[in-house]
C-alpha atoms as a PDB file:
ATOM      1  CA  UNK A   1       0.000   0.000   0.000  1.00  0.00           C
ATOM      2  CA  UNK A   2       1.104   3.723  -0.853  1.00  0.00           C
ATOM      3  CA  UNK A   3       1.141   5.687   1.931  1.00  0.00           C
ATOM      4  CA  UNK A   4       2.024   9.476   2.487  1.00  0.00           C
ATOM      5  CA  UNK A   5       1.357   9.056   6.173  1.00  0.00           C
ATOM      6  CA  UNK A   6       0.117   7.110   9.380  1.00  0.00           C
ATOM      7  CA  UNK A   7      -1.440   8.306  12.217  1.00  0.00           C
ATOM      8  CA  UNK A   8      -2.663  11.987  13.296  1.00  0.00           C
ATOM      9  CA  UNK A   9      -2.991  14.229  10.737  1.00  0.00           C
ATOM     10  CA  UNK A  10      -4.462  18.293  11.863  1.00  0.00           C
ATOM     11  CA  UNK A  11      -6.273  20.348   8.977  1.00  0.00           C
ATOM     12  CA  UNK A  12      -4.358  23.346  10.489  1.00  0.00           C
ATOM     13  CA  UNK A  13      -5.975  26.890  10.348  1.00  0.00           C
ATOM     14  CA  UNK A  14      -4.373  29.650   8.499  1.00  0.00           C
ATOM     15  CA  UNK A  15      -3.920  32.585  11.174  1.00  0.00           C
ATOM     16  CA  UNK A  16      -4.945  36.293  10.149  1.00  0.00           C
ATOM     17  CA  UNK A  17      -4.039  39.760  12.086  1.00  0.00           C
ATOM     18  CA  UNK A  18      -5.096  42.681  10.577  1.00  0.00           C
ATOM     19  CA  UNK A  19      -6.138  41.219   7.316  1.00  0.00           C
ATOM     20  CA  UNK A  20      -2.610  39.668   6.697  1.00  0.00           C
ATOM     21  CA  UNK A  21      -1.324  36.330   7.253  1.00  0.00           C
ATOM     22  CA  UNK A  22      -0.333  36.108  10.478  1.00  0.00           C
ATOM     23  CA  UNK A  23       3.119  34.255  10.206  1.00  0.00           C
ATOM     24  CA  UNK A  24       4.388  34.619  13.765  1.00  0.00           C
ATOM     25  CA  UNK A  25       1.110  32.987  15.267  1.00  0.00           C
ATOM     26  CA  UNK A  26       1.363  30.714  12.190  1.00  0.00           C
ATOM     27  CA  UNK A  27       4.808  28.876  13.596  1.00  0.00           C
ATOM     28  CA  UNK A  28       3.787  28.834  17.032  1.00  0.00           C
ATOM     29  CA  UNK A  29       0.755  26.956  15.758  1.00  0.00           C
ATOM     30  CA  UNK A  30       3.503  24.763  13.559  1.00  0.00           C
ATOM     31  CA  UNK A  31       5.913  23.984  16.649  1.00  0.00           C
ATOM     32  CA  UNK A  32       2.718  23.253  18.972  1.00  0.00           C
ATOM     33  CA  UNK A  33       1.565  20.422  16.213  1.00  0.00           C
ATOM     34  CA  UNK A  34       5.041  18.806  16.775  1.00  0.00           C
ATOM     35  CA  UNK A  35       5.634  19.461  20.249  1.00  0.00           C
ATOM     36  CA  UNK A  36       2.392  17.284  20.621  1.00  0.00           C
ATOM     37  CA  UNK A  37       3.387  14.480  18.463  1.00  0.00           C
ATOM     38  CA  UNK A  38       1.231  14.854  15.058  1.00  0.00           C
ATOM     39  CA  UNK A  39       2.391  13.290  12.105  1.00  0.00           C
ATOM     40  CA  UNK A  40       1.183  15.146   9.251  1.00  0.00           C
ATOM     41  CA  UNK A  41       0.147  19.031   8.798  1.00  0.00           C
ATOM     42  CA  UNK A  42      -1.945  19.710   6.212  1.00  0.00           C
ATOM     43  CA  UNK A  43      -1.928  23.691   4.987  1.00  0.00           C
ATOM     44  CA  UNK A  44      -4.192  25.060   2.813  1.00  0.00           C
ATOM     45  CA  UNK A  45      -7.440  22.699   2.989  1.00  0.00           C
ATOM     46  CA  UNK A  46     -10.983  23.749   4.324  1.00  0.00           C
ATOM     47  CA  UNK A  47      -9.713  24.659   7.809  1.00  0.00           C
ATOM     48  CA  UNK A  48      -7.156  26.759   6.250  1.00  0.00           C
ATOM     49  CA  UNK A  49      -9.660  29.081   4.477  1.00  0.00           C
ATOM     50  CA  UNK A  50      -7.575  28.117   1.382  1.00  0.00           C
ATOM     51  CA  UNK A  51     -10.162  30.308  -1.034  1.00  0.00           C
ATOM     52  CA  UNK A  52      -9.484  32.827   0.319  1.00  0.00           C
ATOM     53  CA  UNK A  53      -5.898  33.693   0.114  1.00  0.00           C
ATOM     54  CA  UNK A  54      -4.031  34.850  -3.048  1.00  0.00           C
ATOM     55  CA  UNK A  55      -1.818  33.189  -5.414  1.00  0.00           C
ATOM     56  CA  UNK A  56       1.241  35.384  -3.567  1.00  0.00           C
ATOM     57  CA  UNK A  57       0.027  34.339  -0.285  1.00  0.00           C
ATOM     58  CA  UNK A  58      -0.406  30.484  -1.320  1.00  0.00           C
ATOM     59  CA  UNK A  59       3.135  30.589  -2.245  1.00  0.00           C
ATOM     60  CA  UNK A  60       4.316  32.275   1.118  1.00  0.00           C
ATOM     61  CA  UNK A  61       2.119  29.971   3.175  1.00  0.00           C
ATOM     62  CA  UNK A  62       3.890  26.907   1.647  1.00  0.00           C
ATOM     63  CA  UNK A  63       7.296  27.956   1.986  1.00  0.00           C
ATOM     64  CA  UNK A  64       6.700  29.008   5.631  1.00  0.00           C
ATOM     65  CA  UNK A  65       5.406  25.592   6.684  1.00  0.00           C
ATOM     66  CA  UNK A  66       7.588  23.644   4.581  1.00  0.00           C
ATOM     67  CA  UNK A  67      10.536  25.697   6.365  1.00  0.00           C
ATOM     68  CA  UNK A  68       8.867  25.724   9.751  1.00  0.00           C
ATOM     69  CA  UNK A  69       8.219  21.766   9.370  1.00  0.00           C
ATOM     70  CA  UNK A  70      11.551  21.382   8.243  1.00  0.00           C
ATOM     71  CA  UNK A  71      11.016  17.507   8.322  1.00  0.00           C
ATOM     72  CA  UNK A  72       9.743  17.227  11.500  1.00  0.00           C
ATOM     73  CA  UNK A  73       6.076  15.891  10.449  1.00  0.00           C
ATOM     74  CA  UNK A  74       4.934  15.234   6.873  1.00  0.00           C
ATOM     75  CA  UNK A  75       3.881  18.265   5.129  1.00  0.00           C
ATOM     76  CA  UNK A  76       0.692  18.211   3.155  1.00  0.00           C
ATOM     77  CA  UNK A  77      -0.588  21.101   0.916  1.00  0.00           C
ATOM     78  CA  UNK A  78      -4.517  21.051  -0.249  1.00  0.00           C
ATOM     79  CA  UNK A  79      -4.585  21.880  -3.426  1.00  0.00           C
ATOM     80  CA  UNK A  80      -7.627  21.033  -4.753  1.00  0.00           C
ATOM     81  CA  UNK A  81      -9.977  23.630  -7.370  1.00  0.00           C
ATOM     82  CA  UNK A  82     -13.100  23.057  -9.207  1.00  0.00           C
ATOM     83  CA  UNK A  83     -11.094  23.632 -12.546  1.00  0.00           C
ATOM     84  CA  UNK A  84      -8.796  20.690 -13.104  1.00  0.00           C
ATOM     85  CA  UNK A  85      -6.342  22.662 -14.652  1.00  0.00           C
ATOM     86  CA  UNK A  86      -5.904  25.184 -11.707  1.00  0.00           C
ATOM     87  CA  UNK A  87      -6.121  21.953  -9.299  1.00  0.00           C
ATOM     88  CA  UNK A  88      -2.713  20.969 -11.533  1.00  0.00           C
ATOM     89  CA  UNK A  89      -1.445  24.269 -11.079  1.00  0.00           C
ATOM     90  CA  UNK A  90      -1.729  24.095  -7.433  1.00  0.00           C
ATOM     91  CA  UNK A  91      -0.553  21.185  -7.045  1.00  0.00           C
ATOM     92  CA  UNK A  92       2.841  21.752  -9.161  1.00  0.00           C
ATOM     93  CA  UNK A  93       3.618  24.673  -6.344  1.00  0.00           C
ATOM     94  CA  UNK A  94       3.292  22.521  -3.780  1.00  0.00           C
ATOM     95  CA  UNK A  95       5.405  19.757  -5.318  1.00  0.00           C
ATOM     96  CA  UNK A  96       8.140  22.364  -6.318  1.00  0.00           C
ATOM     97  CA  UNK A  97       7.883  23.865  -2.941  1.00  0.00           C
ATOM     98  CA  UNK A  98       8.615  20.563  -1.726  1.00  0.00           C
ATOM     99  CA  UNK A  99       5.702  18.889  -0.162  1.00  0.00           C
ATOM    100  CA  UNK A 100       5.283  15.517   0.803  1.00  0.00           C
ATOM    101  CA  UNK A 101       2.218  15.074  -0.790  1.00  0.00           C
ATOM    102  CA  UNK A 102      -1.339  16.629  -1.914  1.00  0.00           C
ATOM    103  CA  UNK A 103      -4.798  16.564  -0.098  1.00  0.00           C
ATOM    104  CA  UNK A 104      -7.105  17.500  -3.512  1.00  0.00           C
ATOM    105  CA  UNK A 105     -10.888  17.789  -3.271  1.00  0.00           C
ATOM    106  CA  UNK A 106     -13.743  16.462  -4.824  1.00  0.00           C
ATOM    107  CA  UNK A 107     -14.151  19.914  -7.936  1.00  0.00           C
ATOM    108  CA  UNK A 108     -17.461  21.360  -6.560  1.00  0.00           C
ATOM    109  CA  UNK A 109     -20.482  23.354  -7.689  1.00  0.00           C
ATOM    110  CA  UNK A 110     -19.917  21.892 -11.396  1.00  0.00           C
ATOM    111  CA  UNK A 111     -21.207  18.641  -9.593  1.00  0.00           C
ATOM    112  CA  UNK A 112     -19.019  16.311 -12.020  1.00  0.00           C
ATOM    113  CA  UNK A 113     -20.215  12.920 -12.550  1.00  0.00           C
ATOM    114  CA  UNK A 114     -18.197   9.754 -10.930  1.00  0.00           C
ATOM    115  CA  UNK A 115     -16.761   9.496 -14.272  1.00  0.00           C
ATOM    116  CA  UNK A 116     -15.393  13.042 -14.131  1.00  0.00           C
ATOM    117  CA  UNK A 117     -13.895  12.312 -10.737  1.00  0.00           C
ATOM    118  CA  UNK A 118     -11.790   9.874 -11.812  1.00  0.00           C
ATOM    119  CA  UNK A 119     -10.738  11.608 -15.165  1.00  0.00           C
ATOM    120  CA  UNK A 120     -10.240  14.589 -12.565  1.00  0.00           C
ATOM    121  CA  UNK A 121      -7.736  12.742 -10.396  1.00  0.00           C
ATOM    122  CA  UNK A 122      -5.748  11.022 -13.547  1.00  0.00           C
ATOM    123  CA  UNK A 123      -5.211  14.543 -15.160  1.00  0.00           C
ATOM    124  CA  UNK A 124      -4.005  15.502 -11.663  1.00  0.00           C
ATOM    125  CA  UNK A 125      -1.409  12.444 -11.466  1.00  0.00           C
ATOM    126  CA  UNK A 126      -0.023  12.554 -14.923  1.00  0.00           C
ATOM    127  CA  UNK A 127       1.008  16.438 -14.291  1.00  0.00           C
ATOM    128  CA  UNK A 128       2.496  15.615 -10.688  1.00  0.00           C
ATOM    129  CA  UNK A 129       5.090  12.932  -9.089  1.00  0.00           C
ATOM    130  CA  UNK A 130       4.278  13.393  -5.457  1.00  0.00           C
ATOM    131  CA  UNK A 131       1.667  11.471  -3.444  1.00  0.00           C
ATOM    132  CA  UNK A 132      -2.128  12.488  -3.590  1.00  0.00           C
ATOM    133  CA  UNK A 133      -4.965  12.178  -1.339  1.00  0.00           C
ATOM    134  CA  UNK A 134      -8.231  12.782  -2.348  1.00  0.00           C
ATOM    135  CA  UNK A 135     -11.050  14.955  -0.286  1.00  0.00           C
ATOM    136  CA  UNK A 136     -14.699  13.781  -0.304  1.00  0.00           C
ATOM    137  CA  UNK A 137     -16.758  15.919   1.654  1.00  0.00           C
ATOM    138  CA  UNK A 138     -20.102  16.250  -0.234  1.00  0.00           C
ATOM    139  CA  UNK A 139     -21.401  18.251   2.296  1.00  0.00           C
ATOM    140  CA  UNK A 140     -19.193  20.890   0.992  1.00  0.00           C
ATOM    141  CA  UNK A 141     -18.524  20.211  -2.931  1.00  0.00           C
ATOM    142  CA  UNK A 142     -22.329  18.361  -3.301  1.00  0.00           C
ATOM    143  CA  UNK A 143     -20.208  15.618  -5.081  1.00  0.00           C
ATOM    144  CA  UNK A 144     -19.627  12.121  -3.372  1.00  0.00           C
ATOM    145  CA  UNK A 145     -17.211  10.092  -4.430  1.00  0.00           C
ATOM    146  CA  UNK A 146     -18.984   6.719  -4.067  1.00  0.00           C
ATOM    147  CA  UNK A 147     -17.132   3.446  -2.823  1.00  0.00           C
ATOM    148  CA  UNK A 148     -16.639   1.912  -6.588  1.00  0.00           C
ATOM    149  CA  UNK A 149     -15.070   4.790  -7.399  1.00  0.00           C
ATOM    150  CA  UNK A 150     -12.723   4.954  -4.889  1.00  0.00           C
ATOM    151  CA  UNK A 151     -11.405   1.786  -6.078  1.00  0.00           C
ATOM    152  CA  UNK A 152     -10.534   2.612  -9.045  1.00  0.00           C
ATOM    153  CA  UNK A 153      -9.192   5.838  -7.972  1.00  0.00           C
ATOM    154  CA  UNK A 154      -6.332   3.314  -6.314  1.00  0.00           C
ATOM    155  CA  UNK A 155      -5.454   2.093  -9.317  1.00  0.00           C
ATOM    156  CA  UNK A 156      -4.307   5.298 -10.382  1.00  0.00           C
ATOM    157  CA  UNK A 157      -0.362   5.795 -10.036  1.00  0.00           C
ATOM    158  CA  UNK A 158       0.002   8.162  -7.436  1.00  0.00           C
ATOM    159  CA  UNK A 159      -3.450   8.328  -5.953  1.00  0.00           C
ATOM    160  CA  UNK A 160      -2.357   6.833  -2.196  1.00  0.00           C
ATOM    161  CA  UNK A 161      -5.207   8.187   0.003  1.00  0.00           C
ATOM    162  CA  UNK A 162      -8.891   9.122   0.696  1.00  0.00           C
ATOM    163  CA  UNK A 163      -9.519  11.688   3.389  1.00  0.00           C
ATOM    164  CA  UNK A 164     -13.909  10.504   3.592  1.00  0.00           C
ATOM    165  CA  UNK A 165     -16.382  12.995   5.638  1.00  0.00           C
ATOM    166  CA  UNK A 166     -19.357  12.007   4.005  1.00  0.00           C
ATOM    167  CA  UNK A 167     -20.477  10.924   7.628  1.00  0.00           C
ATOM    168  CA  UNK A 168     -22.576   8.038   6.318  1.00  0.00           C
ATOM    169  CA  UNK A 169     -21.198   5.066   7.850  1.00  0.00           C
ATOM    170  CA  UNK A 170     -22.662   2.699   5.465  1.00  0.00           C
ATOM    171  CA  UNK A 171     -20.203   3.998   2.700  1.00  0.00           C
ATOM    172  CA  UNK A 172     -17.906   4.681   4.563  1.00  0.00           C
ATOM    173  CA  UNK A 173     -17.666   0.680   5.650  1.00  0.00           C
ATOM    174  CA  UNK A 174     -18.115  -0.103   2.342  1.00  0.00           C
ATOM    175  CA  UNK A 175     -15.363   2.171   1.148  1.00  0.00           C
ATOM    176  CA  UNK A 176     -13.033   0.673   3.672  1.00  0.00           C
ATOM    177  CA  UNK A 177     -13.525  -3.087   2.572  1.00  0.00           C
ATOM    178  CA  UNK A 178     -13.383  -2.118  -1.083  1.00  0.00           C
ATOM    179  CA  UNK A 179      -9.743   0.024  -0.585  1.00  0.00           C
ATOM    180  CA  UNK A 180      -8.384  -2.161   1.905  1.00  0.00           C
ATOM    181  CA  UNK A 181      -4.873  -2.992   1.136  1.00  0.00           C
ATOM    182  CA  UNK A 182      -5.047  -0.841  -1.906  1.00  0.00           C
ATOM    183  CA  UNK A 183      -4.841   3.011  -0.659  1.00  0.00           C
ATOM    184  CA  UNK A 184      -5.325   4.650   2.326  1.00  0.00           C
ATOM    185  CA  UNK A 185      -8.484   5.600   4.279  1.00  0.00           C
ATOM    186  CA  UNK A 186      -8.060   9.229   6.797  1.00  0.00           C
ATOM    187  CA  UNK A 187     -11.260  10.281   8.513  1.00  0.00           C
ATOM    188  CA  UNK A 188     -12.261  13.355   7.729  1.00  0.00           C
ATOM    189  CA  UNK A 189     -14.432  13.986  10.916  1.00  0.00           C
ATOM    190  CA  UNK A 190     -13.132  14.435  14.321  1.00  0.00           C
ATOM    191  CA  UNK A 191     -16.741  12.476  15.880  1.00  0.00           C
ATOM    192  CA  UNK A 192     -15.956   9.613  14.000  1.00  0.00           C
ATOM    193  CA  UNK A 193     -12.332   8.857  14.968  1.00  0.00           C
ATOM    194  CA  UNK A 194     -12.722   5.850  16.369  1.00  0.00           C
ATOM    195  CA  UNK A 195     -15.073   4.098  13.670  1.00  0.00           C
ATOM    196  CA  UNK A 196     -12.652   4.736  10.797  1.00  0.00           C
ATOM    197  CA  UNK A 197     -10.202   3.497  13.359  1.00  0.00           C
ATOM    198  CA  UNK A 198     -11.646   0.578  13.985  1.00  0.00           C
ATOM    199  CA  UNK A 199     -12.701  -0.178  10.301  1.00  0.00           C
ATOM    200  CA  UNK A 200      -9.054  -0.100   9.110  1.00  0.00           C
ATOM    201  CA  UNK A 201      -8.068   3.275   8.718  1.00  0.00           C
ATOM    202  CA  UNK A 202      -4.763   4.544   8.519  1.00  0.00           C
ATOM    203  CA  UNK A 203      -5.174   7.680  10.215  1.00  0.00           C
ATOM    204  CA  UNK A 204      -7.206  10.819  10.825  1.00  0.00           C
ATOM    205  CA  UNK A 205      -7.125  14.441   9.588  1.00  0.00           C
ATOM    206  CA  UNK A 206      -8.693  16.483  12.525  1.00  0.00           C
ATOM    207  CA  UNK A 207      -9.695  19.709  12.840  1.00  0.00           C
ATOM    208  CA  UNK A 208      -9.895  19.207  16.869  1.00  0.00           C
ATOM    209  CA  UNK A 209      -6.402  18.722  16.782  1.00  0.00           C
ATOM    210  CA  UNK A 210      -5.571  22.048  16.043  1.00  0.00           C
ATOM    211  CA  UNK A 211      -6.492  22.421  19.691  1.00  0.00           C
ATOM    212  CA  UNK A 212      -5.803  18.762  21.119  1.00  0.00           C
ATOM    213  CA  UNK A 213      -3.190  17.883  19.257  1.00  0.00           C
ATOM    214  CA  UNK A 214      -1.928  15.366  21.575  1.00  0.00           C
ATOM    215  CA  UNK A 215      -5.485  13.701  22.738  1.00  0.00           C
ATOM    216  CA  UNK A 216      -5.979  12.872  18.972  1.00  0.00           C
ATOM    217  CA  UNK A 217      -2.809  11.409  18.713  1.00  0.00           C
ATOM    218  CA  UNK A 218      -3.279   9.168  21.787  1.00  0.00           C
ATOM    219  CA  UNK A 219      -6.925   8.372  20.259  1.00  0.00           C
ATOM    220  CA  UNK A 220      -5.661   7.172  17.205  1.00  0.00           C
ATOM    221  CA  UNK A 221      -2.256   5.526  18.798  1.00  0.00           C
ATOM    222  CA  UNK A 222      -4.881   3.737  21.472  1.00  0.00           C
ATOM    223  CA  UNK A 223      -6.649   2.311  18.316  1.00  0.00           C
ATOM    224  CA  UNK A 224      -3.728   1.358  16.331  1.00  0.00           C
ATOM    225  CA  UNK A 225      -1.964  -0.913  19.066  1.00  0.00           C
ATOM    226  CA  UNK A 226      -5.392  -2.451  19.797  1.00  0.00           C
ATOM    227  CA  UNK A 227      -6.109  -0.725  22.812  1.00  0.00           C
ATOM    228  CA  UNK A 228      -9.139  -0.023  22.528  1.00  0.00           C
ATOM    229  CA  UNK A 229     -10.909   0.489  26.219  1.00  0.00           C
ATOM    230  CA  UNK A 230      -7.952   3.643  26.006  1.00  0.00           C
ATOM    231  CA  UNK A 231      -9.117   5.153  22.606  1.00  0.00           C
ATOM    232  CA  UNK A 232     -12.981   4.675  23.681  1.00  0.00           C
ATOM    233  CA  UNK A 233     -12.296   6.470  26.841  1.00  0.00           C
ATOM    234  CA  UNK A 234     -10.485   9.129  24.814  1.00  0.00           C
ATOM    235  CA  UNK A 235     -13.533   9.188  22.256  1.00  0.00           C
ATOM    236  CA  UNK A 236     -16.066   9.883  24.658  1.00  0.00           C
ATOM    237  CA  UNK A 237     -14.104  12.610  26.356  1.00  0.00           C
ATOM    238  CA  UNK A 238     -13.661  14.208  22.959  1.00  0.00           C
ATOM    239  CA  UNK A 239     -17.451  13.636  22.085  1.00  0.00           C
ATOM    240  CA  UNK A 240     -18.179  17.539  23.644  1.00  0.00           C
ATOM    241  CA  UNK A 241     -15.166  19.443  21.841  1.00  0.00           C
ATOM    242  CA  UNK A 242     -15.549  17.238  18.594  1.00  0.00           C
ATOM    243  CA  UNK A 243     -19.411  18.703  18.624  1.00  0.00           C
ATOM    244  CA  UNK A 244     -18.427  22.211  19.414  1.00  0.00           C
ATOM    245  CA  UNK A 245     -16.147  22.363  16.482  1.00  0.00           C
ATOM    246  CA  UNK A 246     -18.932  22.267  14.138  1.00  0.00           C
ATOM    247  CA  UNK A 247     -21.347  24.573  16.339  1.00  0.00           C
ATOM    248  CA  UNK A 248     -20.933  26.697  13.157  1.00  0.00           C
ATOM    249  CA  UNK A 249     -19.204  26.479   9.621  1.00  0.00           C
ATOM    250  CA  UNK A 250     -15.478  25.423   9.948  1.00  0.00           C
ATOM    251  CA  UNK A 251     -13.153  26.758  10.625  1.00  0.00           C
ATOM    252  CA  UNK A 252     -15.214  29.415  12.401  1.00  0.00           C
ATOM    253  CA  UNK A 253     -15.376  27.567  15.535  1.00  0.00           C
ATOM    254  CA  UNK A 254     -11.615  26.189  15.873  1.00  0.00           C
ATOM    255  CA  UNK A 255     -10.214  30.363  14.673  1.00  0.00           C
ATOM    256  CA  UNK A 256     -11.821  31.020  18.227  1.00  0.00           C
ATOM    257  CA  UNK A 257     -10.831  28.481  20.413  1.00  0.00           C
ATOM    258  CA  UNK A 258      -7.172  28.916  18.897  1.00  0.00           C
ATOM    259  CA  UNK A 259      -7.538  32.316  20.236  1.00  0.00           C
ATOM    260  CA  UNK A 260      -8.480  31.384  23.685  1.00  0.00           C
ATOM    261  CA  UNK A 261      -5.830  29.253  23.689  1.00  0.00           C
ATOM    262  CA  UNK A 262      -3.687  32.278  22.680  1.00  0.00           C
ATOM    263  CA  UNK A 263      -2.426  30.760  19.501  1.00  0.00           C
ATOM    264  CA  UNK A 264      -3.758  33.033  17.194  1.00  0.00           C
ATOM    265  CA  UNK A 265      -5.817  35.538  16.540  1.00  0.00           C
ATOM    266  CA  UNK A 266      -9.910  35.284  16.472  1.00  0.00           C
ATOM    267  CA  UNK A 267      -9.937  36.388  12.812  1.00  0.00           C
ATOM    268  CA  UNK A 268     -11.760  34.451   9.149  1.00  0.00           C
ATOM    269  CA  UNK A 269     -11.696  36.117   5.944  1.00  0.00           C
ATOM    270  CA  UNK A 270     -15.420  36.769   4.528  1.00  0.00           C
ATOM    271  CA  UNK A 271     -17.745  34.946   3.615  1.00  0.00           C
ATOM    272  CA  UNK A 272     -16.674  33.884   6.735  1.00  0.00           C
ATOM    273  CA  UNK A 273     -17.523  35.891  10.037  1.00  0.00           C
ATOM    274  CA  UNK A 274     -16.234  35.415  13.630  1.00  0.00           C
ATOM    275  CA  UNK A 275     -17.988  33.248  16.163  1.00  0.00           C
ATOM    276  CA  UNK A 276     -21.019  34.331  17.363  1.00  0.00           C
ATOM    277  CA  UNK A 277     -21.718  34.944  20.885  1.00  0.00           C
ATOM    278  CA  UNK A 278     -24.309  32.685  22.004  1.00  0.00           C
ATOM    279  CA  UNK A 279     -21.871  29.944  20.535  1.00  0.00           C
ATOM    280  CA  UNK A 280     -18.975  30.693  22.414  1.00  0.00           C
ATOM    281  CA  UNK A 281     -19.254  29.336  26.206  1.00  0.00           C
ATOM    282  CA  UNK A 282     -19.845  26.213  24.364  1.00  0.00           C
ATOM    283  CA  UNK A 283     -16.688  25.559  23.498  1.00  0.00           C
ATOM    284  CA  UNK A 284     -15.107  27.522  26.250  1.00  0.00           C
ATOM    285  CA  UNK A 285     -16.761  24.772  28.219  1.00  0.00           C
ATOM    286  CA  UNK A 286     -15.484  21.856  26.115  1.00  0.00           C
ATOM    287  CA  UNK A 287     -12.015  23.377  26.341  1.00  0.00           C
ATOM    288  CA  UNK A 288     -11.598  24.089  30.306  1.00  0.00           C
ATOM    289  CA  UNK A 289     -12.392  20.129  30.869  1.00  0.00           C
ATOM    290  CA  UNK A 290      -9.622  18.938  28.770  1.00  0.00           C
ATOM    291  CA  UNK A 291      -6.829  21.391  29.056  1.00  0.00           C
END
């Protein structure tokens, strides 16, 4: 089986001040991730209001974290567009900025058919050399990459991953017998750890971890070594945070409670707006128990 990484990956937020990128706050957040035992950090996805930046700021958001990594953790750089050619674009800057890999969503709002997906991901890999791991989040894109599809997606050269947050368990059990031993499998959602765990996967790509690094690390160590009365525990103590995290649109939630945790800055780019009020003792809540 290809594999970019094992173990705890964190969908890392991109930290703002004053409208800028917020570099400072950005390695603290980097050396925190590492300090705390995370395998792979993944810039530039969802969580990382990736839309939002500009081509110059893509480019200096790479080069930081691949510098501020420096080989510490796998580095992972989303790169995924609803145009396959600008998807190929991105992804060429992260490979010549030296990334260990590509996290590429599902092209959305053209709502492709499964067809298109896979011609999507084979125009990807015949442009590119490094690793790729595809996004499927229909919840987002309104485009599911369905189960068959995924395995053929493995066949393709250097397709070596899945990150799945369709939150239907059905596929995603079905998805992890067809894939098995072929690419693969990250969760994609922090409240079902455990499951995708337990089902085979190889690891997770959290957005809680941007907080708890080192709980969702344990969680999905506990599960890999077959410890699982540990990882359960750690599951249901996570339940409350994982929940909180999605009290409104990522990463809306996590920008705050980095900045109670005095990692960053409380600041999203629009369309995005900060937290809103009557949604933030919530997750001070969930925080104070576990810190």
């Amino acid at each position: 089986m290809k594999l970019v990484f094992e173990g705890s990956g964190v969908a890392i937020a991109t930290p703002f001040k004053d409208g800028k990128v917020d570099f400072e706050s950005f390695g603290k957040m980097i050396d925190f991730q590492i300090a705390n035992g995370t395998d792979a950090i993944i810039v530039l996805g969802t969580t990382g209001e990736a839309v939002t930046l500009t081509n110059e700021e893509r480019c200096e958001v790479i080069s930081f974290a691949k510098n501020a990594i420096a080989n510490r953790a796998k580095f992972i750089v989303g790169t995924g567009s609803n145009n396959t050619k600008t998807a190929i674009e991105n992804s060429l800057l992260a490979q010549k900025y030296g990334s260990d890999g590509v996290l590429v969503v599902t092209p959305f709002y053209n709502k492709c058919t499964q067809k298109g997906l896979i011609e999507h991901y084979k125009a990807i890999s015949d442009a590119i050399d490094i690793p790729i791991i595809a996004y499927n989040v229909p919840g987002r894109t309104g485009v599911n990459i369905l189960p068959e599809t995924a395995e053929k997606l493995a066949d393709i050269k250097n397709v070596c991953g899945i990150k799945e947050a369709s939150g239907n368990m059905a596929q995603i059990t079905e998805l992890c017998h067809r894939v098995k031993d072929k690419m693969a499998v990250y969760s994609g959602d922090d409240g079902l750890n455990l499951p995708f765990m337990l089902l085979g996967a190889k690891g997770v790509i959290s957005v809680t971890a941007n907080i708890l690094p080192k709980k969702i690390k344990d969680l999905v160590h506990f599960a890999q070594k077959g410890r699982f009365e540990k990882a359960l525990a750690l599951h249901d103590e996570l339940w409350d945070i994982n929940k909180a995290m999605f009290v409104e649109v990522n990463p809306i939630p996590v920008k705050f409670a980095l900045s109670y945790i005095n990692l960053c800055e409380n600041e999203v780019r629009l369309p995005l707006t900060p937290l809103e009020k009557k949604n933030e003792q919530a997750i001070i809540d969930a925080i104070k128990i576990l810190l």
